[in-house]
C-alpha atoms as a PDB file:
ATOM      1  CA  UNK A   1      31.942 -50.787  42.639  1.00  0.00           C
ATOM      2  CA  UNK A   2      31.127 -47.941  45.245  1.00  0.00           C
ATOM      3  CA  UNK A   3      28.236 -45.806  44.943  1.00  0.00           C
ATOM      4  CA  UNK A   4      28.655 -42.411  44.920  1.00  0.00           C
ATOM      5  CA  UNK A   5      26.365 -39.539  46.435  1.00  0.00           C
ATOM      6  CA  UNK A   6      25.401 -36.112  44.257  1.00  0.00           C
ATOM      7  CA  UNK A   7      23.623 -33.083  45.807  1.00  0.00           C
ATOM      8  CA  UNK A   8      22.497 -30.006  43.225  1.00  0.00           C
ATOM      9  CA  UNK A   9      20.533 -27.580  42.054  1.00  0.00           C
ATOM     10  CA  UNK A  10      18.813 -27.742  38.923  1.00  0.00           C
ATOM     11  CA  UNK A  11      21.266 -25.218  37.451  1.00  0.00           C
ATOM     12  CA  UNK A  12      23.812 -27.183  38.203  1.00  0.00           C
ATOM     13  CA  UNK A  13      22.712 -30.152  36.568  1.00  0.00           C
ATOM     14  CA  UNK A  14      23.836 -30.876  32.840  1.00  0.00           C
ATOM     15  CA  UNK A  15      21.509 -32.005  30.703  1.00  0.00           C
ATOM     16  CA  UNK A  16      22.847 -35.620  30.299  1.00  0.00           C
ATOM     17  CA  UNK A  17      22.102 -35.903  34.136  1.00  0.00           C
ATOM     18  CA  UNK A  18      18.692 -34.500  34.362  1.00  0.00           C
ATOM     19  CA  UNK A  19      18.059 -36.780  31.934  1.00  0.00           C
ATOM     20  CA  UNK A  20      19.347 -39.559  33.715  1.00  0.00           C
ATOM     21  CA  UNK A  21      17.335 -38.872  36.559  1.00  0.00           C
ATOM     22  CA  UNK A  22      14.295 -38.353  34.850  1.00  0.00           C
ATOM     23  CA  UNK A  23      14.719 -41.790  33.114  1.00  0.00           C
ATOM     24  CA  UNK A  24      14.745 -43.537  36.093  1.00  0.00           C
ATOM     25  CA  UNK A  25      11.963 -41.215  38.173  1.00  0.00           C
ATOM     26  CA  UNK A  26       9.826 -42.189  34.545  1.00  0.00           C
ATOM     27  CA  UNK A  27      10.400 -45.544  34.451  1.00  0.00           C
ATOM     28  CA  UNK A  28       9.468 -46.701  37.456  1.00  0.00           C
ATOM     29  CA  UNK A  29       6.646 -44.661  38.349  1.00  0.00           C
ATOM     30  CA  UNK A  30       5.103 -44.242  35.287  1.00  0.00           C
ATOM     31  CA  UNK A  31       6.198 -47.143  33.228  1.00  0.00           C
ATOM     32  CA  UNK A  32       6.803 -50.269  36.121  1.00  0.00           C
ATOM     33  CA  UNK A  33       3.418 -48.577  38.458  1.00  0.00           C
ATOM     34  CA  UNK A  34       1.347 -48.086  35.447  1.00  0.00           C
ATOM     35  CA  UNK A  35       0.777 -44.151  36.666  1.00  0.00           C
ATOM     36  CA  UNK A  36       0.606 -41.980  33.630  1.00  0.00           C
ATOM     37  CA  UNK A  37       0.815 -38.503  35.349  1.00  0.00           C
ATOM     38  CA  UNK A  38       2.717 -35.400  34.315  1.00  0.00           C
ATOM     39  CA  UNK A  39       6.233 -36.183  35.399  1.00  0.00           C
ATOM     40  CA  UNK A  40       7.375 -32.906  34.951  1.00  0.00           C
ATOM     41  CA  UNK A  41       5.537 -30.467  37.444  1.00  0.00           C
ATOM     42  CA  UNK A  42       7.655 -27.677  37.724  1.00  0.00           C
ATOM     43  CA  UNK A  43       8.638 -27.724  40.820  1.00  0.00           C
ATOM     44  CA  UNK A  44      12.617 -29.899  39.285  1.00  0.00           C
ATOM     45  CA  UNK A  45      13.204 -25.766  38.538  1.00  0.00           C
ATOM     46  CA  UNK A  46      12.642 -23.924  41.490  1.00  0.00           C
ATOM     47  CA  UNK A  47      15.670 -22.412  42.744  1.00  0.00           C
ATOM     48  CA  UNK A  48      14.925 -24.436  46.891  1.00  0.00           C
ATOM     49  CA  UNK A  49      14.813 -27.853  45.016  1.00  0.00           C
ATOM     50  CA  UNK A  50      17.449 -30.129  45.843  1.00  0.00           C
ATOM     51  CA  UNK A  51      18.113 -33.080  43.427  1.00  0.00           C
ATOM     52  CA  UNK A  52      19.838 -35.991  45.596  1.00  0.00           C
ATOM     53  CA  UNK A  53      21.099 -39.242  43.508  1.00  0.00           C
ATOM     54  CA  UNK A  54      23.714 -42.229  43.890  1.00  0.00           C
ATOM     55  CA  UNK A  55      25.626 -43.488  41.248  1.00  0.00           C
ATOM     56  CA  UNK A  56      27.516 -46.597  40.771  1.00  0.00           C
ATOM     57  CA  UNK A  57      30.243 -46.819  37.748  1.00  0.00           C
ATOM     58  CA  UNK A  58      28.684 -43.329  36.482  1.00  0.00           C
ATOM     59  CA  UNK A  59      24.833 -45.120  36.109  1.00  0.00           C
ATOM     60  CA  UNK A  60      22.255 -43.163  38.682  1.00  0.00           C
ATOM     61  CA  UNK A  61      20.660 -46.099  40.649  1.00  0.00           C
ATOM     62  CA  UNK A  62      18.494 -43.542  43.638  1.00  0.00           C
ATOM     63  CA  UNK A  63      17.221 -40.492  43.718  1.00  0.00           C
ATOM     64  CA  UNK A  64      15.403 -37.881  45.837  1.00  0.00           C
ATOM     65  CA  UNK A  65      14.225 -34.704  45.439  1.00  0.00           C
ATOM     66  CA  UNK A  66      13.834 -32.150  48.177  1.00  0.00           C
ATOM     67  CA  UNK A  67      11.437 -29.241  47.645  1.00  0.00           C
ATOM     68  CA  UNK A  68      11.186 -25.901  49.715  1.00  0.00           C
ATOM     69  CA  UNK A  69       7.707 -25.668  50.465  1.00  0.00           C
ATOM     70  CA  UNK A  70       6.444 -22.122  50.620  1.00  0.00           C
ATOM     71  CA  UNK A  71       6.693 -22.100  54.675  1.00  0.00           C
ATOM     72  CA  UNK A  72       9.973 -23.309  54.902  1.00  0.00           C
ATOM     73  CA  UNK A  73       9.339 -27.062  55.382  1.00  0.00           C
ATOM     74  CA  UNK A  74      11.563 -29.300  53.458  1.00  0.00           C
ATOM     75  CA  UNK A  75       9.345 -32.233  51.042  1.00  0.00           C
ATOM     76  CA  UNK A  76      11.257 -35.349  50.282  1.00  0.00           C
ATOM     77  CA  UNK A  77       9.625 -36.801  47.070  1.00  0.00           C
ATOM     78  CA  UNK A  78       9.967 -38.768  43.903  1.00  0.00           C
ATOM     79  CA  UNK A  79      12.221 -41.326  45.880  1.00  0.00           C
ATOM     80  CA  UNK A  80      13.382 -44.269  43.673  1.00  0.00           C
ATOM     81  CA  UNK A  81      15.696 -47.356  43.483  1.00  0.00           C
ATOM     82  CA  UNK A  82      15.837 -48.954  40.294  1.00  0.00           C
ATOM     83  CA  UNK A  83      14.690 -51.848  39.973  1.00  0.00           C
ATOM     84  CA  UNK A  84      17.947 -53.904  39.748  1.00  0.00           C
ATOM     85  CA  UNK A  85      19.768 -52.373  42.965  1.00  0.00           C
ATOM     86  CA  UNK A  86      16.840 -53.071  45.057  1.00  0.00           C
ATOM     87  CA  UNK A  87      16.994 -54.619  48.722  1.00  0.00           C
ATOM     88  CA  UNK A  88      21.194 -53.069  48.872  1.00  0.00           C
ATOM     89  CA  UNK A  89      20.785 -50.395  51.412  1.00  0.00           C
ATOM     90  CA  UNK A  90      20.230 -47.847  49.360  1.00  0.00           C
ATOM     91  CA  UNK A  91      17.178 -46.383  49.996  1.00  0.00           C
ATOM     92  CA  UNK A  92      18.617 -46.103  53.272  1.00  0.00           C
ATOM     93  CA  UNK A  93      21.516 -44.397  52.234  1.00  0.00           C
ATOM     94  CA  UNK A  94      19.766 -41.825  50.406  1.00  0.00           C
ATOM     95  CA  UNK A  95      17.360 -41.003  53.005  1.00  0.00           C
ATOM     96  CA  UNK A  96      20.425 -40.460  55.341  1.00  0.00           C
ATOM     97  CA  UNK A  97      21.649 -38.403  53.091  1.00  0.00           C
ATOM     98  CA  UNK A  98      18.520 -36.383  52.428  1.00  0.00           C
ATOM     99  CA  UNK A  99      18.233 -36.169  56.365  1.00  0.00           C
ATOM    100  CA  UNK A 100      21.870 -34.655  56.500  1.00  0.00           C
ATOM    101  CA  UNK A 101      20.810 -31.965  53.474  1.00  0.00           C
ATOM    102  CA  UNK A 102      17.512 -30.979  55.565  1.00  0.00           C
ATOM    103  CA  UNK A 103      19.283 -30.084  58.937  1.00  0.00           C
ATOM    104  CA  UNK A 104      17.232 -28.597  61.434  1.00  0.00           C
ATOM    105  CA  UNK A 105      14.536 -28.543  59.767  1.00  0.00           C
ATOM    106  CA  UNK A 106      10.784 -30.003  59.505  1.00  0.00           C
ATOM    107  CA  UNK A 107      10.530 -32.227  56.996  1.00  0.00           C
ATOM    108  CA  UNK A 108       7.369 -34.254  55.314  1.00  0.00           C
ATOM    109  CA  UNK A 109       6.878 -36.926  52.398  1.00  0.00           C
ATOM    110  CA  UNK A 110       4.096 -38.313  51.120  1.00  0.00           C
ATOM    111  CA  UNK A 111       4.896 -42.367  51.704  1.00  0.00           C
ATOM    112  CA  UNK A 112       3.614 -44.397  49.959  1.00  0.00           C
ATOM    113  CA  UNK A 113       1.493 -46.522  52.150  1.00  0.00           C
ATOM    114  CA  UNK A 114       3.729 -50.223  52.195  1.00  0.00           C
ATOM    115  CA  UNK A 115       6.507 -47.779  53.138  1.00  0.00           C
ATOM    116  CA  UNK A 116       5.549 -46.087  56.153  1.00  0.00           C
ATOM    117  CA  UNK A 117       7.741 -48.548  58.169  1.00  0.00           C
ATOM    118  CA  UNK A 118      10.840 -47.813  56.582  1.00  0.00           C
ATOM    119  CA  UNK A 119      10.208 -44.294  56.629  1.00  0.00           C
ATOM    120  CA  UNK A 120       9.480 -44.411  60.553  1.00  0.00           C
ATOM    121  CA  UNK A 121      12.755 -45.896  60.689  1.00  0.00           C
ATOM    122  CA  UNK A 122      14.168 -42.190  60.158  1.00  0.00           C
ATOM    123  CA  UNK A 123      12.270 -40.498  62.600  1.00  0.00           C
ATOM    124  CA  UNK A 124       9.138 -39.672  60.260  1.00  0.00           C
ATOM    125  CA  UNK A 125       5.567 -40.426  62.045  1.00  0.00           C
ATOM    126  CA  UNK A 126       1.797 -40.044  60.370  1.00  0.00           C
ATOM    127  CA  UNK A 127       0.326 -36.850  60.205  1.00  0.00           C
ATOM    128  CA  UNK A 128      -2.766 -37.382  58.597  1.00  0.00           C
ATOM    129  CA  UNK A 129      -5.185 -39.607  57.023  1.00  0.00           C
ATOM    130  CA  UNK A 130      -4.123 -41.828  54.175  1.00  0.00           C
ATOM    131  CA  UNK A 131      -5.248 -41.490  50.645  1.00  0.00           C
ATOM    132  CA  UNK A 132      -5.171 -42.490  46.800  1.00  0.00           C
ATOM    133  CA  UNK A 133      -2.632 -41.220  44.402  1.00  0.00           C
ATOM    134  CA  UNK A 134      -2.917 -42.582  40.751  1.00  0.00           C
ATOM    135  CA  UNK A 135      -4.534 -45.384  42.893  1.00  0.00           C
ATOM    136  CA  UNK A 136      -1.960 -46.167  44.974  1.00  0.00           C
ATOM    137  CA  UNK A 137      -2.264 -45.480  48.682  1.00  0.00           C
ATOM    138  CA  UNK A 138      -0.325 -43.005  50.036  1.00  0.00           C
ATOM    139  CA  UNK A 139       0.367 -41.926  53.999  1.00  0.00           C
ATOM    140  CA  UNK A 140       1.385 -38.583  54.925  1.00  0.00           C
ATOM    141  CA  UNK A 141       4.085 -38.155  57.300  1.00  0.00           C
ATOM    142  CA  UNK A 142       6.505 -35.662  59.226  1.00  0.00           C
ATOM    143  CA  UNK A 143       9.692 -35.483  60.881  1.00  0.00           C
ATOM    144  CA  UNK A 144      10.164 -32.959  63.436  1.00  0.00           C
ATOM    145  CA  UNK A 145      13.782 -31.220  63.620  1.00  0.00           C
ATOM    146  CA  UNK A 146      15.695 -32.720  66.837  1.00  0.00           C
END
């Protein structure tokens, strides 16, 4: 079955797909990485934030969501596979797609640390010093508009 590639607002979500997304954003970073932090931060509401997912046969199996920092950068977070459609491309595919949504331009993510490779792959470099989150080491990065 073909996976299929959503791009909204919050506003424009219904409920049954926010909490779709959440489901998946909860159970693997909270549940599967054993970090019990508060999920829900706000920042799913504010009227920049993008909410990026694939779906195959109507299930979500990625998601992304891009935030409008306040000076004008774009902040790919929260970026998820679950865990049974792992190692198919898709992370790929989202970030391409995330990439494409950005445009022009700067972008950053906070990678977590086993990642920075793949996230060098699309044009993201380090931009700081790396660091614990929930215990986890994360990397800072940035991807400069072409």
């Amino acid at each position: 079955m073909p996976v299929e590639s959503h791009l909204a607002g919050f506003a424009d979500l219904d409920a049954r797909t926010f909490h779709d997304l959440l489901r998946l954003r909860i159970d693997v970073f909270v549940v599967e990485q054993s970090c019990p932090y508060p999920e829900l931060d706000g920042r799913d509401v504010e009227p920049g934030t993008r909410h990026l997912w694939l779906t195959r046969d109507g299930a979500v199996v990625a998601y992304l969501r891009i935030l409008a920092d306040p000076d004008g950068v774009a902040r790919i977070g929260r970026v998820v596979v679950a865990p049974a459609d792992r190692g198919a491309g898709l992370a790929g595919a989202l970030m391409a797609e995330a990439l494409a949504a950005v445009g022009d331009r700067p972008c950053v993510l906070d990678a977590q640390t086993h990642l920075v490779g793949f996230y060098a792959g699309h044009g993201f470099t380090v931009s700081g010093p790396g660091y614990l989150d929930d215990g986890i080491p994360h990397t800072p990065m940035r991807r400069k508009p072409n």
